[in-house]
C-alpha atoms as a PDB file:
ATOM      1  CA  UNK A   1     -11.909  36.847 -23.468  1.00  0.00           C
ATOM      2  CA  UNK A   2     -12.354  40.137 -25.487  1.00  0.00           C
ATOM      3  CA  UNK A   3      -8.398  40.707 -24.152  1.00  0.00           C
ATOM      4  CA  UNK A   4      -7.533  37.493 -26.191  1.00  0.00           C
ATOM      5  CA  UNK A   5     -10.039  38.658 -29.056  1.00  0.00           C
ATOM      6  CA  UNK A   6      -8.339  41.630 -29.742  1.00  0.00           C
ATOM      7  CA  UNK A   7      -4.394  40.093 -29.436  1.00  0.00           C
ATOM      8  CA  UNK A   8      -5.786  37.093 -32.166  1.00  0.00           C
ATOM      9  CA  UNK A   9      -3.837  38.202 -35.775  1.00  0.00           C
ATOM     10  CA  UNK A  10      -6.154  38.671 -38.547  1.00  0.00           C
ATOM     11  CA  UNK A  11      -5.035  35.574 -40.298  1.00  0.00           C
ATOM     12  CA  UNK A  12      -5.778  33.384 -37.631  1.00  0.00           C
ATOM     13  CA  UNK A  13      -9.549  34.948 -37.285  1.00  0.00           C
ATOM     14  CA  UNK A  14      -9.674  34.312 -40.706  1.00  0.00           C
ATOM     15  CA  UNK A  15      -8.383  30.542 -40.558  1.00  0.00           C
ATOM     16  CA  UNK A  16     -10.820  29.648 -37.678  1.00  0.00           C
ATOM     17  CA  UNK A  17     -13.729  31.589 -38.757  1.00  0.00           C
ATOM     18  CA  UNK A  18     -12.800  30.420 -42.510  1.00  0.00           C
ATOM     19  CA  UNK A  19     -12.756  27.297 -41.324  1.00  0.00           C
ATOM     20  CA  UNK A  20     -16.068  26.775 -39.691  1.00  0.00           C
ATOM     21  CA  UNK A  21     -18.186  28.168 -42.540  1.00  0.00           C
ATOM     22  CA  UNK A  22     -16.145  25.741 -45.292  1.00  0.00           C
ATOM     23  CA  UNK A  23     -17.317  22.869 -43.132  1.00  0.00           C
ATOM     24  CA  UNK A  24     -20.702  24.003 -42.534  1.00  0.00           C
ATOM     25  CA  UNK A  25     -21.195  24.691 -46.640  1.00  0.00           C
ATOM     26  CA  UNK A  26     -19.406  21.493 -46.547  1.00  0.00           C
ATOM     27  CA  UNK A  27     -21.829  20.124 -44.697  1.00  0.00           C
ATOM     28  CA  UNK A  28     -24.863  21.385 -46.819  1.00  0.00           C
ATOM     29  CA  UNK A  29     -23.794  20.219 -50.129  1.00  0.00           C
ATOM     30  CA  UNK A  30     -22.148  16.891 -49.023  1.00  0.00           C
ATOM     31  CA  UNK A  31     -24.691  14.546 -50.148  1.00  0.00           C
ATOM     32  CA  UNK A  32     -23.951  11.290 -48.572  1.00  0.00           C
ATOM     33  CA  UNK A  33     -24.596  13.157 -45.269  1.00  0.00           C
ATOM     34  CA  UNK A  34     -27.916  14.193 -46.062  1.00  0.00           C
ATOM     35  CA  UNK A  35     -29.214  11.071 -47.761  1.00  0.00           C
ATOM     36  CA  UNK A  36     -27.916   8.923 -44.795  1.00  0.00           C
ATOM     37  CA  UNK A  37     -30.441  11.124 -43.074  1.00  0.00           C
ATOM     38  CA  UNK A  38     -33.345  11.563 -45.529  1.00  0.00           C
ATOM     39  CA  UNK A  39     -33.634   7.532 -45.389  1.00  0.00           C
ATOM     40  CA  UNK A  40     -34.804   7.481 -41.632  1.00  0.00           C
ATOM     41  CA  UNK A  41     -38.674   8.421 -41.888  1.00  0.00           C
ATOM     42  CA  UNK A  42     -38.208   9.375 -38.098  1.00  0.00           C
ATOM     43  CA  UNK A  43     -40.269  12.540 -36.980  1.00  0.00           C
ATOM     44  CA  UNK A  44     -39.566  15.403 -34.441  1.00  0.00           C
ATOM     45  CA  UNK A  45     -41.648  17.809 -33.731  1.00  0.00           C
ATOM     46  CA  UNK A  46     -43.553  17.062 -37.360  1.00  0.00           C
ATOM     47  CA  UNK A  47     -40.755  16.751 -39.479  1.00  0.00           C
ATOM     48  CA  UNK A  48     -38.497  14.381 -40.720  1.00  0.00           C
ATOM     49  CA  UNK A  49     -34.697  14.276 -39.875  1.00  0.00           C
ATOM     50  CA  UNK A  50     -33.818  15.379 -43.104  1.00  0.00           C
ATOM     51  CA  UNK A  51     -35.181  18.549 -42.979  1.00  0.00           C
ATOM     52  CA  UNK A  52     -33.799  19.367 -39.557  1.00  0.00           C
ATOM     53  CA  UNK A  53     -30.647  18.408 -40.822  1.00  0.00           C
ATOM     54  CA  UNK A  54     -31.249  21.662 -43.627  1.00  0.00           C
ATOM     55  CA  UNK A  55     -32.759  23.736 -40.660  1.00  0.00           C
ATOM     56  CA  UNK A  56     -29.978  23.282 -38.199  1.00  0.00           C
ATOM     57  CA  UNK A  57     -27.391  23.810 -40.891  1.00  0.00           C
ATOM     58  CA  UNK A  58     -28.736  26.956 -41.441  1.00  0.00           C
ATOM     59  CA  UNK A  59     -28.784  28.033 -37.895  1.00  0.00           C
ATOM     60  CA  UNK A  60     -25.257  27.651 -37.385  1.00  0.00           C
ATOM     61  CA  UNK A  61     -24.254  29.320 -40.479  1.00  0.00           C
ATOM     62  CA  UNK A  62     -26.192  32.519 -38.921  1.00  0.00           C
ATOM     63  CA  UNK A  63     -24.933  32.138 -35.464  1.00  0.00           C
ATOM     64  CA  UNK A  64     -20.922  31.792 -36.898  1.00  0.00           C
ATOM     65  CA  UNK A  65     -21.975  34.651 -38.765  1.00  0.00           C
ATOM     66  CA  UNK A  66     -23.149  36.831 -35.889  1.00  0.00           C
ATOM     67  CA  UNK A  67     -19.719  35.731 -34.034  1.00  0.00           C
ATOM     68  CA  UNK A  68     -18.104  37.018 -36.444  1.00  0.00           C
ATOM     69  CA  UNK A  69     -19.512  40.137 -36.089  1.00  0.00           C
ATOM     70  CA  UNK A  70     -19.291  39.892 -32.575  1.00  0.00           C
ATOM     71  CA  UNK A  71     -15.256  39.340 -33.411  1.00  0.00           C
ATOM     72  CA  UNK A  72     -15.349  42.056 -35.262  1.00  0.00           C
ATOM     73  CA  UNK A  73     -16.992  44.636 -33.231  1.00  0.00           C
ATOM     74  CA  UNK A  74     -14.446  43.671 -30.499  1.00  0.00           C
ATOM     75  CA  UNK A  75     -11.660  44.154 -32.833  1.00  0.00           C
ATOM     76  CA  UNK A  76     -12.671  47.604 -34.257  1.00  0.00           C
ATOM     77  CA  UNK A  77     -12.992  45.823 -37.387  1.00  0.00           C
ATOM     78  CA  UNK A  78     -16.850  46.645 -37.789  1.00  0.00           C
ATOM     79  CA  UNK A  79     -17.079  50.446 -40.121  1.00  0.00           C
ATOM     80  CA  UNK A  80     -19.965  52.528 -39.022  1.00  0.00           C
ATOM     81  CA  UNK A  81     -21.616  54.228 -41.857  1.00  0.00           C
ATOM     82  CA  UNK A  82     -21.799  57.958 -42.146  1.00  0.00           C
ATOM     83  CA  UNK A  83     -25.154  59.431 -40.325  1.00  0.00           C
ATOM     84  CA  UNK A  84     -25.935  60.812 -44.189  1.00  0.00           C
ATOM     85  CA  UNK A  85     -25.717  57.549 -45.332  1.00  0.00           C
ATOM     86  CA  UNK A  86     -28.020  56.158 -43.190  1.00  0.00           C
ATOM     87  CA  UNK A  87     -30.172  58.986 -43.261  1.00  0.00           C
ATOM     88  CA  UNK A  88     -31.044  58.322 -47.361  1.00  0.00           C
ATOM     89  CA  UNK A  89     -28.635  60.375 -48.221  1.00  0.00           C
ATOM     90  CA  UNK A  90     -29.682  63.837 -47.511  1.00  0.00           C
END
């Protein structure tokens, strides 16, 4: 897997990772989605579908964002910050 990481060209990282955030932000501000949701009074676990539908949005935006890290990392993309830097400076 990493092998196949690390062969992938930047553009198409770009394209697929590019790709899945457009249709998650899609996803948040499409509002026939969420009102086809925020009609059904239906609770889990104490709250309504609709907000689930804003909670589990959310969640995959953060865990495409930590595989793109994760990408990253495994691509040498990531730059590490001087020890100064992190230090404050000193």
């Amino acid at each position: 897997m990493k092998q196949f990481i690390k062969s992938m060209s930047v553009r198409t990282k770009n394209i697929v990772f590019g790709g899945i955030y457009a249709l998650l932000v899609l996803a948040a501000v499409f509002p026939p989605l969420y009102f086809s949701a925020s009609g059904n009074g239906t609770l889990i676990l104490g709250a309504p579908i609709a907000m689930w539908y804003w909670i589990a949005d959310f969640a995959l935006l953060i865990v495409m964002m930590f595989a793109l890290y994760w990408v990253e990392t495994v691509r040498n993309e990531v730059d590490c910050e001087p020890a100064a830097v992190m230090a404050g400076g000193e």
